[in-house]
Structures are given as structure tokens and as C-alpha cells.
Protein backbone atom coordinates (compact mmCIF):
# COMPACT_ATOMS: atom_id res chain seq x y z
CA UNK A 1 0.00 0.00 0.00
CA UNK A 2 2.71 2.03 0.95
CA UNK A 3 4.26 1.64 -2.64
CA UNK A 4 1.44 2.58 -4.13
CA UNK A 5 0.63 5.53 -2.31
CA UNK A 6 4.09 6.84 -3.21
CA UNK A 7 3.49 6.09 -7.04
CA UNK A 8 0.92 8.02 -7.37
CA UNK A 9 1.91 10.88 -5.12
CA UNK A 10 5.19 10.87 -7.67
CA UNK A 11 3.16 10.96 -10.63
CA UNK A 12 0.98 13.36 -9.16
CA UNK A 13 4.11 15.93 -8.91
CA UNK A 14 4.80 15.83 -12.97
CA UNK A 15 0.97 17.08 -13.47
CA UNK A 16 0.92 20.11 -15.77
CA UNK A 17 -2.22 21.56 -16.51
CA UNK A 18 -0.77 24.89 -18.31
CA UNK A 19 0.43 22.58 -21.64
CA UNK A 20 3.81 23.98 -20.95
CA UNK A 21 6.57 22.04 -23.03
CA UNK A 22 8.44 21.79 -19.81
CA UNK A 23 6.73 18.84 -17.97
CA UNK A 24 9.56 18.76 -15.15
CA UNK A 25 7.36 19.73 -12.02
CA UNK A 26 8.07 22.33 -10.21
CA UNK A 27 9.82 23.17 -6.79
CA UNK A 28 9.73 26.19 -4.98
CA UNK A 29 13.38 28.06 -5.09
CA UNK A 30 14.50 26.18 -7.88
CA UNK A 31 17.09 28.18 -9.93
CA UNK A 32 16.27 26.76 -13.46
CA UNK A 33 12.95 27.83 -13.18
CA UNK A 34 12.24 30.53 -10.70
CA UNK A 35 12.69 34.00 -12.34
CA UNK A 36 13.25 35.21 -8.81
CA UNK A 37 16.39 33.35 -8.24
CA UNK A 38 20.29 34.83 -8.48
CA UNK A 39 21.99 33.04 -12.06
CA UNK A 40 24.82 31.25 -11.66
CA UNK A 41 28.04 31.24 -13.54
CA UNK A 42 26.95 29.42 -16.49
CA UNK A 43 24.23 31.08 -17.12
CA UNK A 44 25.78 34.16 -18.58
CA UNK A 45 25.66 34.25 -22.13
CA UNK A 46 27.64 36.42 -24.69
CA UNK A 47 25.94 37.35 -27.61
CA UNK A 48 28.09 36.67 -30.97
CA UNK A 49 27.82 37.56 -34.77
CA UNK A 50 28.35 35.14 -37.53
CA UNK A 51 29.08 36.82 -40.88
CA UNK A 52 29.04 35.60 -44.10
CA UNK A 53 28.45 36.69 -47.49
CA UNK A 54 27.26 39.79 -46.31
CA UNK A 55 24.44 38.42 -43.71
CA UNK A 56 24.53 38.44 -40.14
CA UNK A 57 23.56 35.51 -38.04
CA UNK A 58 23.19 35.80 -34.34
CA UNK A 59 24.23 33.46 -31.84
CA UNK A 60 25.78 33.33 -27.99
CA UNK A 61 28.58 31.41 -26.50
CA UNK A 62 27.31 29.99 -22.78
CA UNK A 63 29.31 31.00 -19.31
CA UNK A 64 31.72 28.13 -19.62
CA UNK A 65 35.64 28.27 -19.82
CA UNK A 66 35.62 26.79 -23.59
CA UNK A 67 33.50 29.21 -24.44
CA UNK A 68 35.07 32.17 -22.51
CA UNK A 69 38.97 30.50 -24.79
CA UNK A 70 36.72 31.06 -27.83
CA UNK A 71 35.58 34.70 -26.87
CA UNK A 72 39.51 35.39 -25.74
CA UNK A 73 40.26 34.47 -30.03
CA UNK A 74 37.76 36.67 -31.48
CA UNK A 75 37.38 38.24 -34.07
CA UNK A 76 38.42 35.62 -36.08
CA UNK A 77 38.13 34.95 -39.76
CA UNK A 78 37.31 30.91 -40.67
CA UNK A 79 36.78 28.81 -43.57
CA UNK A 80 34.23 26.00 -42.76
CA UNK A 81 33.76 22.54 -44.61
CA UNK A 82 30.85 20.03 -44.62
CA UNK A 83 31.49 17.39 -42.10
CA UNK A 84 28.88 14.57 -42.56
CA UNK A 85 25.60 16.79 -44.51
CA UNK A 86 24.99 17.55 -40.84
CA UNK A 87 27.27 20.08 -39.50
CA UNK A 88 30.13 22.70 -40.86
CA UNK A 89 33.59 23.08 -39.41
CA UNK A 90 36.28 25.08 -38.97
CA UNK A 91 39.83 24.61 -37.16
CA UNK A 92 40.94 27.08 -34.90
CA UNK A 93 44.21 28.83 -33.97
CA UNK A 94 44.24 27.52 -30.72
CA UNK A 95 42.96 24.79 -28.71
CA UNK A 96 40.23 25.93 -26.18
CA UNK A 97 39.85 25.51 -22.18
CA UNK A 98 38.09 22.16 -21.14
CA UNK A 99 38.04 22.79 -17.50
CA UNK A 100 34.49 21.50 -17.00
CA UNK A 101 33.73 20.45 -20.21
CA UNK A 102 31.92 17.16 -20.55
CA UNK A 103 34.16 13.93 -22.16
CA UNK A 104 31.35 14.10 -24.62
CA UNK A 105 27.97 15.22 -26.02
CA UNK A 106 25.53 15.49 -28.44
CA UNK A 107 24.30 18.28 -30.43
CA UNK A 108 21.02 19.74 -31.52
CA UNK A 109 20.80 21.65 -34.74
CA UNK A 110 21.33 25.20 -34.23
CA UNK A 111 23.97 24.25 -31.69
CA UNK A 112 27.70 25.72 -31.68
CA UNK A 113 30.44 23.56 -30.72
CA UNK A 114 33.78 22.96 -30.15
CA UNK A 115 35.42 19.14 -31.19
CA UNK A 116 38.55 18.75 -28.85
CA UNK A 117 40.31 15.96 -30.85
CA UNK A 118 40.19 18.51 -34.00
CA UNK A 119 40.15 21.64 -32.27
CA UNK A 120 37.69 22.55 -34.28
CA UNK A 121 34.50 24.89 -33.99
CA UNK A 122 31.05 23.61 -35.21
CA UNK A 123 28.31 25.13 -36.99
CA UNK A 124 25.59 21.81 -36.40
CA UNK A 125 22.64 22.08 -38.53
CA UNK A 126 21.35 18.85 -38.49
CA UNK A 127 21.01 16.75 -35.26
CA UNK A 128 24.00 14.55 -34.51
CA UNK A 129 24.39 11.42 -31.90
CA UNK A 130 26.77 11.64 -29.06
CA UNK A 131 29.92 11.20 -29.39
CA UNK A 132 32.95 12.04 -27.42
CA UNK A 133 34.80 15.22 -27.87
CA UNK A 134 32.08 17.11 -28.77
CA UNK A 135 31.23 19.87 -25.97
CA UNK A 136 28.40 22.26 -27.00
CA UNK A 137 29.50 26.01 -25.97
CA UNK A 138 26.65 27.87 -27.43
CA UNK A 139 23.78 28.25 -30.31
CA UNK A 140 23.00 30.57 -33.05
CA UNK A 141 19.48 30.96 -34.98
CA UNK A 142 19.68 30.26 -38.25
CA UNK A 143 20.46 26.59 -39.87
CA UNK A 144 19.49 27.52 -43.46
CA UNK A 145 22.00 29.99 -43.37
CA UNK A 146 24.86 27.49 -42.83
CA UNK A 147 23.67 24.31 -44.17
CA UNK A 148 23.40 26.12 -47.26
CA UNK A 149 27.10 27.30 -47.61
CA UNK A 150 29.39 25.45 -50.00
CA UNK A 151 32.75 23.95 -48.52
CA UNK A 152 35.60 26.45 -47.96
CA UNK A 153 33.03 29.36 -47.30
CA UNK A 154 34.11 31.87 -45.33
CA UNK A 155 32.82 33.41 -41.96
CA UNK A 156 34.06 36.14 -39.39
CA UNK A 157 32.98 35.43 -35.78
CA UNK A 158 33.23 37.96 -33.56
CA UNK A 159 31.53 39.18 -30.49
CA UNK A 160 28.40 41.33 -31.27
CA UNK A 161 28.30 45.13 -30.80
């Protein structure tokens, strides 16, 4: 009885009678989703600017020290290459920070990443399993934009104004 009592009382807690998207139930003081609550580090964003062929994409690089390596390089002027029909590369200068940085992840179209064992940054447009290596340091907003580049196109990534 006492199992079943504690199922439903469970179940009962994942309830969400607003249709929200987010069916994680709710606790009072939690800092992912009260808008009351102080950020922490990683959730400061920067915002960046992709250009290319004379269009602007926006994007942001998350809190993280990858991302804050990346931000340390910029501006920076790449050329990118298919990798797979499913995202477009580039290799950078420098390797980046992985202090904190997951052994590996997966990435969502729209997703900017970083691929250690290349030292490359990643433009995903199409959604990609996980693999290891891969740590996800930001995302931009348009995947038209770069799945529709031809290989060796060029791009300038700097932070936005």
C-alpha cells in the first residue's frame, strides 16, 4: 500500500495543466525555473555575430571556460567545410579551455560547438548522436543559413556590438 501511495503521489508531482513544453514539475526556489532566483556562472551568455556573405547571423557562447577561450580568439576569420551533410567546421588557432567540459555530447541543430580531438568549432545544422569530444558552448538561430554554404566558405565570428 505504501508503494502505491508513493506512485501516485510521484506521478501526481509531474501534473501540468498549463500545456507547458516543460513537464519537469516544479519546486519552490529552484534556480532553473524561478525567475526570482540569483543566475549562476553558467548562465551568462555572450551574444556573438556570424558573418558571411554579407548576412549576419546571431548566436551566444554559454558561461563556460571553452567558451570564454573562444571569446579570448575573437574576431576571427574561418573557412568551414561540410562534415557529414549535418554540421560545418572550422579549425581554430588555438585549442580551447576544457576545465568543466563534458568527455562528450551530443548536439542539436542550431547548436555551436567545439570538437577537442580537431580543435575545431562547429556550426551543427542537423542533429548529430553523441559522441565524445564534442562539448556544446553555445547556439545561433539560423540553420538555413549554414547548411546552405558550400565547402571552404568563409565566416568572421566575432563578439556582437
Amino acid at each position: 500500500m505504501v508503494l502505491i501511495a508513493a506512485a501516485i503521489a510521484v506521478a501526481g508531482c509531474s501534473y501540468n495543466p498549463g500545456g507547458s513544453a516543460d513537464s519537469r514539475p516544479t519546486y519552490p526556489g529552484s534556480p532553473a525555473r524561478d525567475a526570482t532566483a540569483a543566475p549562476t556562472a553558467t548562465s551568462t551568455t555572450t551574444p556573438i555575430v556570424i558573418e558571411l556573405q554579407g548576412k549576419r547571423i546571431a548566436g551566444e557562447l554559454d558561461g563556460s571556460a571553452t567558451s570564454a577561450s573562444l571569446l579570448a580568439q575573437l574576431p576571427l576569420n574561418l573557412a568551414f567545410r561540410d562534415h557529414g551533410g549535418q554540421e560545418k567546421l572550422s579549425q581554430l588557432p588555438a585549442p580551447l579551455d576544457l576545465k568543466g567540459a563534458p568527455k562528450g555530447s551530443e548536439a542539436a541543430p542550431l547548436t555551436i560547438g567545439y570538437y577537442a580531438p580537431d580543435q575545431s568549432l562547429v556550426l551543427y545544422y542537423r542533429h548529430v548522436g553523441h559522441f565524445n569530444g564534442i562539448v556544446p558552448i553555445g547556439t545561433y538561430e539560423n540553420t538555413a543559413a549554414i547548411e546552405n554554404q558550400v565547402d571552404g566558405f568563409a565566416a568572421t565570428i566575432s563578439k556582437a556590438d
